[in-house]
Protein backbone atom coordinates (compact mmCIF):
# COMPACT_ATOMS: atom_id res chain seq x y z
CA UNK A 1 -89.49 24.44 15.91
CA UNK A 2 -89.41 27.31 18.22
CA UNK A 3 -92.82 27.97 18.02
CA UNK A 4 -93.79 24.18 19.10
CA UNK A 5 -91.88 24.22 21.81
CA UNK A 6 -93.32 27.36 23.39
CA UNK A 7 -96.37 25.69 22.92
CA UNK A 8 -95.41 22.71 24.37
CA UNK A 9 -93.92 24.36 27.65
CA UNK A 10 -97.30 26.51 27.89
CA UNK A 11 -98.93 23.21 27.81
CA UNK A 12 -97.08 22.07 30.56
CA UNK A 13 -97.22 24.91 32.71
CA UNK A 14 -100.99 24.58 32.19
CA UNK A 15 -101.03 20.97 33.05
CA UNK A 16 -98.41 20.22 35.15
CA UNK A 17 -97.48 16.57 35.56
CA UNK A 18 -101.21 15.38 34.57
CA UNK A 19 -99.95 17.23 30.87
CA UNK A 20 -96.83 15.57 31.01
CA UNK A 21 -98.28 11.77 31.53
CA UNK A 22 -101.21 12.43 29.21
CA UNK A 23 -98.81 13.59 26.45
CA UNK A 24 -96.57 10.91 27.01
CA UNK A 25 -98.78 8.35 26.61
CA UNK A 26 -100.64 10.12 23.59
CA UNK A 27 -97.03 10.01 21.54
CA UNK A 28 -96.39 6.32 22.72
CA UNK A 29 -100.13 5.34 20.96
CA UNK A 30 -98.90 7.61 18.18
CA UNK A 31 -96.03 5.41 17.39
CA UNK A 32 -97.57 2.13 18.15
CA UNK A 33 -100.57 2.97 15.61
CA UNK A 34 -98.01 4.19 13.12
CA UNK A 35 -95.74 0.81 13.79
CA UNK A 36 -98.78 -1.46 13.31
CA UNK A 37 -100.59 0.59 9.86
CA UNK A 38 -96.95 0.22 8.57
CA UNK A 39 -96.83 -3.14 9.16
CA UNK A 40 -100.35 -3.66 7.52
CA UNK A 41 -99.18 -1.50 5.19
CA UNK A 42 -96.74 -3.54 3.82
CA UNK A 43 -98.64 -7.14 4.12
């Protein structure tokens, strides 16, 4: 865990707040894909 979070804060400090939004919003469709392939999934 250490190790991904020194990643992630080199990430930001790369990016900035463009990073921040981009990852945000890349974890949110991350869930919401994994939300509906459960639900088809279990059909």
């Amino acid at each position: 865990m250490m190790g991904y979070e020194y990643n992630y804060g080199a990430m930001m400090g790369g990016w900035g707040w463009w990073g921040a939004i981009v990852c945000v919003i890349i974890v949110i469709d991350l869930v919401l894909l994994g939300i509906w392939l459960w639900k088809q999934i279990n059909k």
